[in-house]
PDB file of N, CA and C in Angstrom:
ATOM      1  N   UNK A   1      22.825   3.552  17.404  1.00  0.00           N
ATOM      2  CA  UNK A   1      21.444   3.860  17.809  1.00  0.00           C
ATOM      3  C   UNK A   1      20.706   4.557  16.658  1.00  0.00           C
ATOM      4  N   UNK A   2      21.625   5.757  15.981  1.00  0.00           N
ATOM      5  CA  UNK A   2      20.925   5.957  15.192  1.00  0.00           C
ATOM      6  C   UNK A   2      20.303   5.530  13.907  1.00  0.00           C
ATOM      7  N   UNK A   3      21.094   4.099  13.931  1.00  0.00           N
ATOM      8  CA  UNK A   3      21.272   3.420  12.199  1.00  0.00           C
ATOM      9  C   UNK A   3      19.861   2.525  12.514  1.00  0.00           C
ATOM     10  N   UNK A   4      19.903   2.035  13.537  1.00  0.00           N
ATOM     11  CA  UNK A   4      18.706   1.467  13.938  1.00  0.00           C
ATOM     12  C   UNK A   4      17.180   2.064  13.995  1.00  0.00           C
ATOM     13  N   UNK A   5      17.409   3.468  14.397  1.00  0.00           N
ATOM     14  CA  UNK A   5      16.414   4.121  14.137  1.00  0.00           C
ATOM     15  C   UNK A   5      15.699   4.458  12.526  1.00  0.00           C
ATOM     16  N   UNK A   6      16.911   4.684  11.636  1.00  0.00           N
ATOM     17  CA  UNK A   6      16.531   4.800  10.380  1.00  0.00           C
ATOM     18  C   UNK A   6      15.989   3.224   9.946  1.00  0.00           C
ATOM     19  N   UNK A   7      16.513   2.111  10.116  1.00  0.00           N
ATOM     20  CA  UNK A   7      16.207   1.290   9.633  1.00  0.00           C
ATOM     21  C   UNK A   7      14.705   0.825   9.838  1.00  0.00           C
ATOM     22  N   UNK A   8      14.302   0.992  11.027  1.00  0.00           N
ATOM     23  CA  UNK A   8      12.991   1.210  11.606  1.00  0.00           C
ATOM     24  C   UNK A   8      12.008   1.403  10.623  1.00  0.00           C
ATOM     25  N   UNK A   9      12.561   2.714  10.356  1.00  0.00           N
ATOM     26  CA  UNK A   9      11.513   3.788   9.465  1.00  0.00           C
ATOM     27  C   UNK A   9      11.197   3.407   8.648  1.00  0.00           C
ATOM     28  N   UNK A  10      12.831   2.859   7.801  1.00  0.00           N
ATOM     29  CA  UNK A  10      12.550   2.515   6.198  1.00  0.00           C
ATOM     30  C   UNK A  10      11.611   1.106   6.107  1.00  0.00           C
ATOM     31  N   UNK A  11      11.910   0.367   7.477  1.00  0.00           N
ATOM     32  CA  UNK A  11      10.624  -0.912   7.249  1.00  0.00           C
ATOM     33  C   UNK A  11       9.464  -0.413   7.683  1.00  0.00           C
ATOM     34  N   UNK A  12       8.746   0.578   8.474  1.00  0.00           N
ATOM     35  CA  UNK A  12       8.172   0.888   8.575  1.00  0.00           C
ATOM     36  C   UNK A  12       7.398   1.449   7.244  1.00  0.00           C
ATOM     37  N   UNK A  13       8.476   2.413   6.389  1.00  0.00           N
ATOM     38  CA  UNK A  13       7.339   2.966   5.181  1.00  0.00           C
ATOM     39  C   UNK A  13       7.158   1.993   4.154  1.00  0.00           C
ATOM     40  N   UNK A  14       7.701   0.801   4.390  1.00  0.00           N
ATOM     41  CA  UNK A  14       7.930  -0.197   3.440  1.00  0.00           C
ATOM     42  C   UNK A  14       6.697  -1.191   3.678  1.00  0.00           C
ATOM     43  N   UNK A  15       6.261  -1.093   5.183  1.00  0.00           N
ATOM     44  CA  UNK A  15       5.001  -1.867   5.470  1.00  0.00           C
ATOM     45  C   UNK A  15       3.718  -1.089   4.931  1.00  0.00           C
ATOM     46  N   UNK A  16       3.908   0.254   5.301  1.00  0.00           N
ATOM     47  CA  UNK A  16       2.811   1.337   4.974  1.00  0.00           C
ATOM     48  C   UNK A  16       2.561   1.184   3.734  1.00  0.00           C
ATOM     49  N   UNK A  17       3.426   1.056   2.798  1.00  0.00           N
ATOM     50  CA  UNK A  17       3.640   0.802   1.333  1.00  0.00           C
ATOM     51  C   UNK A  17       2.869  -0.224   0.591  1.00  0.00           C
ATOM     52  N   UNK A  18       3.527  -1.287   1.224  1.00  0.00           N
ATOM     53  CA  UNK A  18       2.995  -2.711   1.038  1.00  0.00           C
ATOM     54  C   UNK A  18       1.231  -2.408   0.964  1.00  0.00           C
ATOM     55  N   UNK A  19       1.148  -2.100   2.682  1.00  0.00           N
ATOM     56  CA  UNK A  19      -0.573  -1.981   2.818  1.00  0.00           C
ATOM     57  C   UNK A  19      -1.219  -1.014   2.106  1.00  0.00           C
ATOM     58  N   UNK A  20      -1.225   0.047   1.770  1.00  0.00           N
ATOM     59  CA  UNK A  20      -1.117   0.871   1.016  1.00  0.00           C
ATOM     60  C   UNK A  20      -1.785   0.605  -0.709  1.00  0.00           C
ATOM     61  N   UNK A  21      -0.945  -0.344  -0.874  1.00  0.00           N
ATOM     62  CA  UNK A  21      -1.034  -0.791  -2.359  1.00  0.00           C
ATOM     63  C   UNK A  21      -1.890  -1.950  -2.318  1.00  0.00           C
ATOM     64  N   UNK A  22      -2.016  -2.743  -1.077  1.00  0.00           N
ATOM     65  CA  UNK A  22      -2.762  -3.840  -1.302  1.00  0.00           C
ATOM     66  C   UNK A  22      -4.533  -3.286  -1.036  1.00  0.00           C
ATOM     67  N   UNK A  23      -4.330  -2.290  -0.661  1.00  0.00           N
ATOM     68  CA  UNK A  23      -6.141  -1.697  -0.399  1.00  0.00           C
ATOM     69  C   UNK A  23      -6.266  -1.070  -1.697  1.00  0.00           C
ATOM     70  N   UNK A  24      -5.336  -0.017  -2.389  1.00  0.00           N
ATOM     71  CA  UNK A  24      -5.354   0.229  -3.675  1.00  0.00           C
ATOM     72  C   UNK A  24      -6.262  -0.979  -4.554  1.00  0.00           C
ATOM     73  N   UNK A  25      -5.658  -1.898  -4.581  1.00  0.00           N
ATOM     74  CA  UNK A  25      -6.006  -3.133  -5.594  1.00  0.00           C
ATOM     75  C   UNK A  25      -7.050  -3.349  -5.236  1.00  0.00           C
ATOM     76  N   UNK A  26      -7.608  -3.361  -3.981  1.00  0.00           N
ATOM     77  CA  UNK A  26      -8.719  -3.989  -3.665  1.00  0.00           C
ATOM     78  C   UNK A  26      -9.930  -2.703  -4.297  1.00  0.00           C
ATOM     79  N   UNK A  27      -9.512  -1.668  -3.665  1.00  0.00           N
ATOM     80  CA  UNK A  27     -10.501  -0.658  -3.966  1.00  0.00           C
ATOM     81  C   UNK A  27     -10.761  -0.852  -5.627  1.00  0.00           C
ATOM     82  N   UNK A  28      -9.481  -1.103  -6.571  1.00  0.00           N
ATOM     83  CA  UNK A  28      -9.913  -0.606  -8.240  1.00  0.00           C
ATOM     84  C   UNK A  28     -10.818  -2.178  -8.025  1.00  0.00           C
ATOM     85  N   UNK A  29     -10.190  -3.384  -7.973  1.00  0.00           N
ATOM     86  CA  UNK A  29     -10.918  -4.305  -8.288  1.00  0.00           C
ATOM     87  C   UNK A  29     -12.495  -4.213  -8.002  1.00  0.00           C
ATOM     88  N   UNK A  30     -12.555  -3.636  -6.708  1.00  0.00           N
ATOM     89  CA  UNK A  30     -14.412  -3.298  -6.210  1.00  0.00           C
ATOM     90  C   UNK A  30     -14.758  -2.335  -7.148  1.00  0.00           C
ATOM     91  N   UNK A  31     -14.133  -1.198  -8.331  1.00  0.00           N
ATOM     92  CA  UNK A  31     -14.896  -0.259  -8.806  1.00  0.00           C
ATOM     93  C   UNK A  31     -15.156  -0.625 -10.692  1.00  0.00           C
ATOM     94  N   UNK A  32     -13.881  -1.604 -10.396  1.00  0.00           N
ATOM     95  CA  UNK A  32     -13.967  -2.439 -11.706  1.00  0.00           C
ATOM     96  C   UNK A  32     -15.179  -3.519 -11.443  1.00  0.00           C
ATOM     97  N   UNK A  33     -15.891  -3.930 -10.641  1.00  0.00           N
ATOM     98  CA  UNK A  33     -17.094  -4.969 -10.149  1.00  0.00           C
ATOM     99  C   UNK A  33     -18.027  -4.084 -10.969  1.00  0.00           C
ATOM    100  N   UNK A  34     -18.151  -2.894 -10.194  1.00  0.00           N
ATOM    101  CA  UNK A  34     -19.327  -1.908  -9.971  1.00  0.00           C
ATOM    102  C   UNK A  34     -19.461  -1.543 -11.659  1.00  0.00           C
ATOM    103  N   UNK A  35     -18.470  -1.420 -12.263  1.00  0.00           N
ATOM    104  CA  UNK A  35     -18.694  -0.115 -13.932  1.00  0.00           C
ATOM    105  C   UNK A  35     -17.346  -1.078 -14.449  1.00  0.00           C
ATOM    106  N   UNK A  36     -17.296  -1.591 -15.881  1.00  0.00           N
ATOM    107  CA  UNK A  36     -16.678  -1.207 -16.369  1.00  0.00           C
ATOM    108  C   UNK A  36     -15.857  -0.419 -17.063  1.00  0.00           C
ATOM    109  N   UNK A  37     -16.101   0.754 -16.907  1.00  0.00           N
ATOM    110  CA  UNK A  37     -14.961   1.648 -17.023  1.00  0.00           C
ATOM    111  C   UNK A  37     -14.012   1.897 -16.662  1.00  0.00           C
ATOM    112  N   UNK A  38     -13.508   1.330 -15.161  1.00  0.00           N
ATOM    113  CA  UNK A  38     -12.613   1.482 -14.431  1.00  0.00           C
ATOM    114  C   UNK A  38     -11.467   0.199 -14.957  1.00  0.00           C
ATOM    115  N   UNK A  39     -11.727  -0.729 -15.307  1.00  0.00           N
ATOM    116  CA  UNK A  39     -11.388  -1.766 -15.567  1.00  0.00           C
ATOM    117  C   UNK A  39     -10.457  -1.899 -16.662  1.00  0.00           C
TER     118      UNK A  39
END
């Protein structure tokens, strides 16, 4: 029960992660639009 519970988690922070990083990208790419400086 409990191995299951950890495993949970770790896909859980692994999704958070994923999404996480994919709004990252999106956000620099929108500030790299706006200014090159960011870019």
């Amino acid at each position: 029960m409990r191995r299951n519970l950890a495993i949970a988690a770790v896909i859980a922070v692994s999704i958070a992660f994923a999404i996480g990083c994919v709004e990252i990208d999106s956000v620099r790419a929108k500030n790299a639009e706006a200014s090159p400086i960011y870019a």
